[in-house]
Protein backbone atom coordinates (compact mmCIF):
# COMPACT_ATOMS: atom_id res chain seq x y z
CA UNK A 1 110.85 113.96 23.68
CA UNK A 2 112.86 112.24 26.16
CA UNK A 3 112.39 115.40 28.78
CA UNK A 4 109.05 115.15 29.46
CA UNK A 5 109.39 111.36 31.33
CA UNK A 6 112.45 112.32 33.00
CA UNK A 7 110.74 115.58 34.53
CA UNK A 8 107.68 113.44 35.41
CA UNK A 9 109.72 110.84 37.60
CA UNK A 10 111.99 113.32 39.17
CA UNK A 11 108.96 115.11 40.37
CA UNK A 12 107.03 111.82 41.21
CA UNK A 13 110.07 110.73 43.60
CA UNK A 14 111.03 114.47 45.03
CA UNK A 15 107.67 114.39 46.51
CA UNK A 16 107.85 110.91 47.83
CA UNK A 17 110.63 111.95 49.64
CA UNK A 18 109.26 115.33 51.35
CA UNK A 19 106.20 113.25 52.13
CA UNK A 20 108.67 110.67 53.94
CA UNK A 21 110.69 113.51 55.55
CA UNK A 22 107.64 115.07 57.17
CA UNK A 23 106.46 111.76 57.94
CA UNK A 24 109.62 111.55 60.03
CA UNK A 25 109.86 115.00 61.19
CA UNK A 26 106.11 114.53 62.84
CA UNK A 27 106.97 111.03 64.31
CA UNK A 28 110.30 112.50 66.63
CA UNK A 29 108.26 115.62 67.93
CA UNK A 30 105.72 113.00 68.68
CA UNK A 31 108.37 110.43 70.31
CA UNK A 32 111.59 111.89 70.91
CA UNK A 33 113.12 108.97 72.49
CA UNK A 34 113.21 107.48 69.15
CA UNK A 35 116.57 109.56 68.93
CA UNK A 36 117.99 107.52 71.94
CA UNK A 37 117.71 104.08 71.62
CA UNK A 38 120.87 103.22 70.31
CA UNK A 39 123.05 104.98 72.89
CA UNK A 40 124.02 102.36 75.23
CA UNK A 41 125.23 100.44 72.35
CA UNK A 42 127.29 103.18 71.19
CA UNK A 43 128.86 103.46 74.67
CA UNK A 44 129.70 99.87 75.34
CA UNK A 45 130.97 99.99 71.19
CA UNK A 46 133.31 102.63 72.98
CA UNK A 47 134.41 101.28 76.36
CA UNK A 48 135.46 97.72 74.20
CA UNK A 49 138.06 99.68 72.49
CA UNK A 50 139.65 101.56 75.07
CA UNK A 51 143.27 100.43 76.20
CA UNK A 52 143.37 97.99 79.40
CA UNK A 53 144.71 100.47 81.70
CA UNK A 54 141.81 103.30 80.81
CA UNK A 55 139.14 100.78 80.47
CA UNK A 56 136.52 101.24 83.99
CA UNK A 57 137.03 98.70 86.61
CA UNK A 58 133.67 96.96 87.44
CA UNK A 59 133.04 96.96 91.31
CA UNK A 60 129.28 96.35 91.33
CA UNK A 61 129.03 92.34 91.16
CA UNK A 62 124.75 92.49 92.79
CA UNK A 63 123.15 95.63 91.62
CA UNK A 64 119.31 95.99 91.85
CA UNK A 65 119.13 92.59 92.91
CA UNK A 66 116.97 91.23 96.08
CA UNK A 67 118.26 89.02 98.59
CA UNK A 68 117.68 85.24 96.93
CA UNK A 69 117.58 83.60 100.55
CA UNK A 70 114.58 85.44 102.34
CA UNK A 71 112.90 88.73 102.76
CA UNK A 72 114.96 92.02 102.67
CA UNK A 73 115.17 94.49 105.55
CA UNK A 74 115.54 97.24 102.38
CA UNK A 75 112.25 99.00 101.78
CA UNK A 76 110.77 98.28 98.28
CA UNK A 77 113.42 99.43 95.55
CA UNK A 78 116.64 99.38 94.43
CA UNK A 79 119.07 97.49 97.38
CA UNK A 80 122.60 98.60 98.19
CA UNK A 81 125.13 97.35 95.51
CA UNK A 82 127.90 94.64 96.81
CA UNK A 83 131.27 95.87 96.16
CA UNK A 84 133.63 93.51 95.38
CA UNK A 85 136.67 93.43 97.30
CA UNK A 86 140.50 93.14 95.93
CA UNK A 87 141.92 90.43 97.04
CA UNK A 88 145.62 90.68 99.58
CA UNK A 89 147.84 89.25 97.34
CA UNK A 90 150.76 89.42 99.46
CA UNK A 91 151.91 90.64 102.86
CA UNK A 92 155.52 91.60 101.67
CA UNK A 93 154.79 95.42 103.17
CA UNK A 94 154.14 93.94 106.81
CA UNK A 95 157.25 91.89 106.22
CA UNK A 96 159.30 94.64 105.21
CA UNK A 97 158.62 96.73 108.25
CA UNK A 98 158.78 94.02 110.58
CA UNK A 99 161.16 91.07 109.91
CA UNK A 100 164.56 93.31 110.04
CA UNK A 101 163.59 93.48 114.45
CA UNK A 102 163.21 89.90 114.49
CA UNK A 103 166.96 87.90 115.54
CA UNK A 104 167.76 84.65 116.17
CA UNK A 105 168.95 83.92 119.49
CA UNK A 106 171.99 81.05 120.24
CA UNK A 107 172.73 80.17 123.92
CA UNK A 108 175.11 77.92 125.52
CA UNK A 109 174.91 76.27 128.93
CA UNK A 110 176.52 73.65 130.91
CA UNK A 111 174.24 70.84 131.72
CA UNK A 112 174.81 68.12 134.18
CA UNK A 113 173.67 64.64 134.38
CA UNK A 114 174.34 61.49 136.08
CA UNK A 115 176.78 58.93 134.27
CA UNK A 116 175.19 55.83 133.27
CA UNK A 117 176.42 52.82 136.02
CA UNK A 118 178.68 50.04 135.01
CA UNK A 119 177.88 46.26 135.07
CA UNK A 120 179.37 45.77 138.47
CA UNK A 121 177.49 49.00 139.71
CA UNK A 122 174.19 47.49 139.11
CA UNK A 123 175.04 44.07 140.66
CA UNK A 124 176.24 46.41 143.66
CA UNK A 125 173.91 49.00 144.04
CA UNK A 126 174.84 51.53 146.31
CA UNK A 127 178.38 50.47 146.74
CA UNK A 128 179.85 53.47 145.12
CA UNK A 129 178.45 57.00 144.99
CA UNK A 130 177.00 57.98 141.06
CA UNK A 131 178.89 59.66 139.28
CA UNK A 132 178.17 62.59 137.15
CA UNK A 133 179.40 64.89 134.44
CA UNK A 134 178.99 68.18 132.60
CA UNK A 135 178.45 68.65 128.98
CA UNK A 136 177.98 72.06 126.81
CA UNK A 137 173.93 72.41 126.02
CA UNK A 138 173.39 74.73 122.83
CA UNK A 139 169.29 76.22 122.09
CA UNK A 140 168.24 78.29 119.38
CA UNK A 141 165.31 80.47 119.47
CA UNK A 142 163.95 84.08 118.17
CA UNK A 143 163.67 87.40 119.88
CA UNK A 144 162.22 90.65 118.94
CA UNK A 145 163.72 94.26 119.06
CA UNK A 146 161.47 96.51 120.69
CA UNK A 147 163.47 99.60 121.29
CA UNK A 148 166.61 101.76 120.26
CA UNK A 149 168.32 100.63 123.34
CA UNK A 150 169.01 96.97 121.99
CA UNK A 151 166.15 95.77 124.18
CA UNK A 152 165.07 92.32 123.22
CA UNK A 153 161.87 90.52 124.32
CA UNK A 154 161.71 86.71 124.26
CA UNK A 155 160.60 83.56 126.06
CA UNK A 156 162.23 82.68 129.22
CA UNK A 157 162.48 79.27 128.35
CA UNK A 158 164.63 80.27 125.45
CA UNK A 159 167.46 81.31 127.67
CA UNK A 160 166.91 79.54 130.58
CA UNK A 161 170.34 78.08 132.21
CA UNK A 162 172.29 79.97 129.15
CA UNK A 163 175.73 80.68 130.67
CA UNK A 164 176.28 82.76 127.32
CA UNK A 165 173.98 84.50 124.56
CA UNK A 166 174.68 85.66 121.16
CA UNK A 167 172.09 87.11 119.26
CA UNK A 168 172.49 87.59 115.51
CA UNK A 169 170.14 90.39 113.13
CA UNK A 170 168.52 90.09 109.77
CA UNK A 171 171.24 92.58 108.24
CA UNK A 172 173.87 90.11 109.43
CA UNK A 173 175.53 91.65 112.77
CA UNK A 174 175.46 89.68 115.40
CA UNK A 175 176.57 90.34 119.60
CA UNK A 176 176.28 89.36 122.95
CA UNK A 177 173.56 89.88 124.92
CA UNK A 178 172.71 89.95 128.84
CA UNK A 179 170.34 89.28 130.87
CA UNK A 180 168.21 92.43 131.73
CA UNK A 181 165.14 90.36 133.65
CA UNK A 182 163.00 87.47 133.44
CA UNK A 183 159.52 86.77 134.50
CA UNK A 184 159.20 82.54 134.28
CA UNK A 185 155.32 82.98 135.63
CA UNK A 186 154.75 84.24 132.26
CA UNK A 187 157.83 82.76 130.31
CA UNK A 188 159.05 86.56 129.57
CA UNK A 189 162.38 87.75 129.40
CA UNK A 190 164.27 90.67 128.24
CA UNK A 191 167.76 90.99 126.74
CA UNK A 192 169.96 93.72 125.70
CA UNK A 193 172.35 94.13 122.98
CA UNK A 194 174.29 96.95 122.33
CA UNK A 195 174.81 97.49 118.77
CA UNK A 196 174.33 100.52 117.37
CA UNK A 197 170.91 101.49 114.71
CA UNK A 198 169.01 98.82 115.44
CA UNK A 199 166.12 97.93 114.05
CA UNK A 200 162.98 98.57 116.13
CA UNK A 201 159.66 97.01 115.83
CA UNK A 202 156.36 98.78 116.69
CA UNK A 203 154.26 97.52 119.18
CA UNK A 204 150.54 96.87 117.93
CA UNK A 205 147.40 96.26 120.47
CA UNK A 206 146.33 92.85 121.14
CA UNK A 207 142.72 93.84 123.04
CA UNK A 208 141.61 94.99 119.48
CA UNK A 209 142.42 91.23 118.27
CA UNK A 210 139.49 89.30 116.73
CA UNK A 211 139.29 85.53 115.60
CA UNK A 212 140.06 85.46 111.85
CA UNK A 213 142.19 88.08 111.65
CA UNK A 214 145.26 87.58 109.41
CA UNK A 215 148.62 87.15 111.39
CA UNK A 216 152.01 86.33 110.26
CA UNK A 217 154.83 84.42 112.63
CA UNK A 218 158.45 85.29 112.13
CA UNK A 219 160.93 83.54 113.11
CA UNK A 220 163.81 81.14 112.84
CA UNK A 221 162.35 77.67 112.88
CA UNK A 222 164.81 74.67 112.52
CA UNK A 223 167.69 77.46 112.56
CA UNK A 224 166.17 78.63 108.97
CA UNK A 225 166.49 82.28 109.89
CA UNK A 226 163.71 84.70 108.72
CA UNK A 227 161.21 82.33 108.29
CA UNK A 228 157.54 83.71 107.60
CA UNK A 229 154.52 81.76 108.26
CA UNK A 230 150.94 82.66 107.94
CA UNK A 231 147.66 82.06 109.25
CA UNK A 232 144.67 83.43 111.07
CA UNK A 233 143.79 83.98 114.79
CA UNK A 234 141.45 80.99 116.15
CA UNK A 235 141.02 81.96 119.19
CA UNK A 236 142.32 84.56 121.99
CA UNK A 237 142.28 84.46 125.91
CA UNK A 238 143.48 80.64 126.34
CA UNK A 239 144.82 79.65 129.80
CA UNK A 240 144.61 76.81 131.54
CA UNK A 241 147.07 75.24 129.45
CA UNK A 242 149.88 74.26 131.36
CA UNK A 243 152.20 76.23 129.47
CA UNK A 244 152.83 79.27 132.23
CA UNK A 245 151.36 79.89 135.22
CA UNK A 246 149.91 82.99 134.44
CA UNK A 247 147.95 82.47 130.72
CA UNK A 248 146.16 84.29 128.31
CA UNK A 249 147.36 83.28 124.98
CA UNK A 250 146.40 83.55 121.34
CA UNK A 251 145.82 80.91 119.38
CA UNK A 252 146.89 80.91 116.06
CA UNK A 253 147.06 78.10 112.96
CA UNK A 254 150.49 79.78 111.72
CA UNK A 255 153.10 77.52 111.59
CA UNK A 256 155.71 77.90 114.36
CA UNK A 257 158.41 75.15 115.21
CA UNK A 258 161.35 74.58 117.28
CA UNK A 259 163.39 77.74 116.89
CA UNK A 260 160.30 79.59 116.89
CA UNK A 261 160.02 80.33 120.47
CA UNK A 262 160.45 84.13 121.03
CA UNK A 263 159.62 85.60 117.66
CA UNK A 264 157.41 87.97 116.25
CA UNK A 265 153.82 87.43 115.79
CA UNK A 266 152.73 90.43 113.72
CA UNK A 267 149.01 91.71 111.96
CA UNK A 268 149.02 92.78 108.51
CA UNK A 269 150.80 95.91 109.07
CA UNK A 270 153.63 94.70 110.35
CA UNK A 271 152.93 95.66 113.94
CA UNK A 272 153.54 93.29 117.03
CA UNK A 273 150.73 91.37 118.65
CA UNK A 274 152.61 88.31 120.03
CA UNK A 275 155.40 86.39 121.00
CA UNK A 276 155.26 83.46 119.50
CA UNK A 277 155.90 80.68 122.57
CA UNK A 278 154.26 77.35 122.31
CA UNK A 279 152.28 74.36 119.88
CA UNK A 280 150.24 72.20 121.53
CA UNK A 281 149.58 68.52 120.48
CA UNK A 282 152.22 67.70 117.98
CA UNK A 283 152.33 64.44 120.11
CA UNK A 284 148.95 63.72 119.63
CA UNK A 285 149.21 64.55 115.13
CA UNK A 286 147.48 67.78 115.85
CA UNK A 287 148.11 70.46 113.70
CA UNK A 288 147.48 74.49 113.93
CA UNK A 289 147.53 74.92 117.35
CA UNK A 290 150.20 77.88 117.97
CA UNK A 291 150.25 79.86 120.72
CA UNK A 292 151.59 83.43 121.74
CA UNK A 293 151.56 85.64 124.56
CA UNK A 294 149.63 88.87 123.93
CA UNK A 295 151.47 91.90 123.04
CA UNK A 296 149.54 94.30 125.93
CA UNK A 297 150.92 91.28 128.86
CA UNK A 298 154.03 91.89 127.17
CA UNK A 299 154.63 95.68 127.53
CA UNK A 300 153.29 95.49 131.11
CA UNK A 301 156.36 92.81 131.95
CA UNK A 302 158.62 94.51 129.94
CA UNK A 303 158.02 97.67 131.89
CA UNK A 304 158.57 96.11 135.56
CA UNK A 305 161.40 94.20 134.37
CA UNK A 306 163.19 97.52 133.12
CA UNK A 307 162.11 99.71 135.94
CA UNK A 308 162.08 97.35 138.89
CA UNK A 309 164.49 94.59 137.13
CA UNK A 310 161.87 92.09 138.04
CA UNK A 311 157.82 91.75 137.75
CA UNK A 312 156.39 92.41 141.28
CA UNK A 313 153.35 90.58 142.45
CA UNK A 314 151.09 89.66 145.09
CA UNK A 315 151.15 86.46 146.62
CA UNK A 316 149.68 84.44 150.17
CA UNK A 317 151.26 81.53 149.53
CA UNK A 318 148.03 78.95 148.31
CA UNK A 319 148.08 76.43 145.57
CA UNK A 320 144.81 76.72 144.26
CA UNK A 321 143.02 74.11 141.48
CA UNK A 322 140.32 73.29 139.48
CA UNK A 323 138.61 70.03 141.69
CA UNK A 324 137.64 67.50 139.78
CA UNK A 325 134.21 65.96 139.74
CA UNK A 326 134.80 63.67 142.11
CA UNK A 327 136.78 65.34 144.24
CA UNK A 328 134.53 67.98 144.31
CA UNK A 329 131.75 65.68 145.23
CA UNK A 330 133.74 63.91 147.68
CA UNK A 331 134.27 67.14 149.43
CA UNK A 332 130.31 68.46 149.21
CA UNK A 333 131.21 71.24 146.61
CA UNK A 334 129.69 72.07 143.04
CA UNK A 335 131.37 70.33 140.22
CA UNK A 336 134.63 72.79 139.16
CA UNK A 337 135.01 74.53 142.54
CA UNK A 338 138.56 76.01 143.62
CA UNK A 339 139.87 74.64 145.91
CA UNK A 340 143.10 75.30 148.00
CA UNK A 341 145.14 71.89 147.32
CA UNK A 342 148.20 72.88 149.11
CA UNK A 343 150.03 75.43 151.02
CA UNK A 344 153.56 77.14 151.56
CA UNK A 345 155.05 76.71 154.84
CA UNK A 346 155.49 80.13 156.62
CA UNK A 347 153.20 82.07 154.21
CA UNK A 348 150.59 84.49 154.89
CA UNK A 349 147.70 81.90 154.05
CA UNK A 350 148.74 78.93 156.71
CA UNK A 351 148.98 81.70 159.26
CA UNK A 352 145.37 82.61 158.33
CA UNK A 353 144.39 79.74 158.76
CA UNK A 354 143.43 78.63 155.87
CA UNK A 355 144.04 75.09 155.21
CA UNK A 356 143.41 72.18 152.15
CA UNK A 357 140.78 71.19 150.99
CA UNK A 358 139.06 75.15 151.76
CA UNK A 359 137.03 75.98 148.69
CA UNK A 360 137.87 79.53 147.70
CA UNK A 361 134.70 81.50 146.60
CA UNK A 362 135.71 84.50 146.06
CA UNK A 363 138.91 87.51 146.69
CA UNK A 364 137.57 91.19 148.01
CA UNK A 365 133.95 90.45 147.06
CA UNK A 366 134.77 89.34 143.44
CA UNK A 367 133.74 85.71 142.34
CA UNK A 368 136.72 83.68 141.59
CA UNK A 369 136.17 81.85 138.19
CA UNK A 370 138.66 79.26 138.22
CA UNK A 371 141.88 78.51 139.86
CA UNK A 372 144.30 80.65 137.62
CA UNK A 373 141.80 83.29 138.31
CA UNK A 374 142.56 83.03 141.77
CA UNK A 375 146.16 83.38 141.50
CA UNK A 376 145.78 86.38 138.96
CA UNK A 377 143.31 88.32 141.43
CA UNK A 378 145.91 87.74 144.39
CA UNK A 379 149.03 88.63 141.80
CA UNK A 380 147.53 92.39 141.27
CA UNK A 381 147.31 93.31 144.50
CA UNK A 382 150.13 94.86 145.87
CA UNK A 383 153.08 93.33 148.23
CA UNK A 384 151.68 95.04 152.01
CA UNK A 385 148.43 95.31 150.91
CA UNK A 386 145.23 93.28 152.78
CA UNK A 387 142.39 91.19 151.30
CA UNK A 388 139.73 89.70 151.67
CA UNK A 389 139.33 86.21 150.73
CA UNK A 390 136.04 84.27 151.32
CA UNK A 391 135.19 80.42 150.98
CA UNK A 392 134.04 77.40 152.01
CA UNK A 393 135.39 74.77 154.47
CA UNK A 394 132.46 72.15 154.18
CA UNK A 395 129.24 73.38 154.58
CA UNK A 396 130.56 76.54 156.83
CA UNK A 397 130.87 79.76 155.33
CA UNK A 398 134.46 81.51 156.05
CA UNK A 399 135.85 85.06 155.77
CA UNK A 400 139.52 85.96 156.41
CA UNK A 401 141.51 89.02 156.08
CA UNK A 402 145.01 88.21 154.40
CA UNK A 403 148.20 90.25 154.34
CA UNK A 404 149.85 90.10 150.79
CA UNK A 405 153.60 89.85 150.61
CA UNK A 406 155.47 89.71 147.52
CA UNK A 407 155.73 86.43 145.06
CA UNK A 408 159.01 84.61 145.53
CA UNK A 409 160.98 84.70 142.16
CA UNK A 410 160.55 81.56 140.06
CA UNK A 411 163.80 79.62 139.18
């Protein structure tokens, strides 16, 4: 009795449920993406649980997007994805390779100077001869190894009337050093030390340099030895500074203070690009305005000074400078003309002829661009060489034929 029923709704919902089965079975052959549309859930369900270290690092910040400020040079579809870049978080590795070549330098030199006159001195000026006295002058400034030998490079102005120098490295030895050359036109010098497995730093390439690159100053400022300071370059090929005679510095905003002088300026892989030598208008409040001489004038100096034991140079004996605009227009020129403002007795330019006030155009047909231009252009040629130097004396045209002797040595 109670069979009967039960059959009848078993068989009722049985074929309810092939009739929903085929219904099913004719919809996927019909659309088979049906069986994919919950996929990239199930993937990013996956990714969420995996540890942090196995978990994909995202690196496209702009996919399939179009530039928001104007048209895009991209033909119509997808545009390149923007990577984003890691940021440096430190510089330790360039520091590791490069601050054990960096020493601190300590000199010693007698200075003199005039004692201070007494009461009745002043009331009888000239009465007695002025007195004077010596007193023990200490400086403290960096260096840089640059080769197994215990060759040092520094400024000039760092050991300049030293009567002794003592150089001390990062792992703690310390020595004497001499002399080995200096070049003041520059304010180059080289030292040696012998100690033995020195540190040696590698020398980079400063014509590759380009304003915002990272650089890093090393040094001993304020007698804190191993000091790092970083910054970018702000500029390169400065001159006309007043600094050295011949200029070409890079500018930097990296910190560098007294003690400083001589030390490493360095790129991001520890290589050298610079001796660090100057700041410029601390007197004034500026700030971030470091200078250093380029690594490739460097290695030239350091190479005359250890073949020849000094930097040789051509020289005829003018003092050539910017005039200014007055001057200039006093004298009939164009504003920022070179002109010869003075000359060295017995030198191959007053034999020439040549005399003050002579506007120098150009040397061997090339156009002279300002007055340390000048003097560089007459510096490469070679002591017993000739040259050609044209100009102006008023409104009358001049050519001469010069014989180049060698630049006296600075003192």
């Amino acid at each position: 009795m109670f069979n009967n029923p039960l059959r009848h709704t078993t068989l009722f919902w049985l074929a309810w449920a092939a009739a929903g089965l085929l219904g099913a079975l004719l919809a996927i052959r019909q659309w088979p993406s049906l069986l994919h549309t919950q996929a990239p859930a199930a993937a990013a369900s996956t990714a969420s649980v995996l540890p942090p270290t196995e978990r994909p690092t995202a690196t496209l910040v702009a996919a399939h997007s179009k530039p928001a400020f104007g048209p895009s040079d991209e033909a119509d579809g997808d545009t390149p994805a923007l990577v984003a870049q890691p940021p440096v978080t430190t510089y330790a590795p360039a520091v590791q390779v490069s601050a054990p070549a960096v020493v601190n330098i300590f000199t010693q030199g007698k200075v003199t100077e005039r004692v201070p006159p007494t009461g009745l001195e002043q009331l009888m000026p000239g009465a007695m001869p002025p007195r004077y006295r010596q007193r023990i002058q200490q400086g403290l400034g960096s260096g840089v190894i640059v080769d197994a030998q215990g060759h040092i490079v520094t400024n000039n102005h760092v050991i300049a009337g030293a009567d002794k120098i003592q150089v001390q490295l990062a792992d703690g030895r310390s020595g004497d050093a001499e002399v080995v050359g200096r070049d003041p036109y520059t304010d180059l010098a080289v030292l040696r030390v012998r100690l033995a497995h020195l540190p040696v730093m590698q020398l980079g390439r400063s014509d590759r340099l380009q304003v915002g690159d990272v650089v890093l100053a090393i040094g001993s400022p304020l007698g804190l030895t191993q000091t790092v300071t970083h910054g970018i370059i702000s500029a390169t090929g400065r001159a006309d500074l007043g600094v050295a005679t011949f200029e070409n510095f890079i500018q930097t905003d990296a910190a560098i203070n007294e003690g400083n002088s001589g030390g490493a300026l360095v790129d991001v892989s520890g290589a050298l690009i610079g001796i660090n030598t100057a700041v410029l208008g601390k007197n004034r409040g500026a700030e971030g305005i470091s200078l250093a001489i380029p690594v490739d004038l460097v290695r030239g100096v350091m190479r005359e000074i250890l073949s020849k034991g000094r930097v040789v140079r051509g020289w005829i004996g003018i003092i050539p400078v910017n005039a200014e605009a007055a001057r200039a227009a006093q004298l009939g020129y164009p504003a920022g003309s070179v002109v010869i403002d003075d000359l060295y007795i017995d030198s191959p330019a007053l034999r020439a002829g040549l005399d003050v006030n002579d506007r120098v155009v150009s040397v061997d047909g090339k156009p002279i661009r300002n007055a340390q231009d000048a003097t560089a252009q007459i510096a490469l040629r070679p002591p017993g060489s000739s040259i050609k130097l044209s100009g102006m004396r008023g409104t009358q045209r001049f050519d001469t034929e010069l014989k180049v002797i060698e630049m006296p040595t600075a003192r």
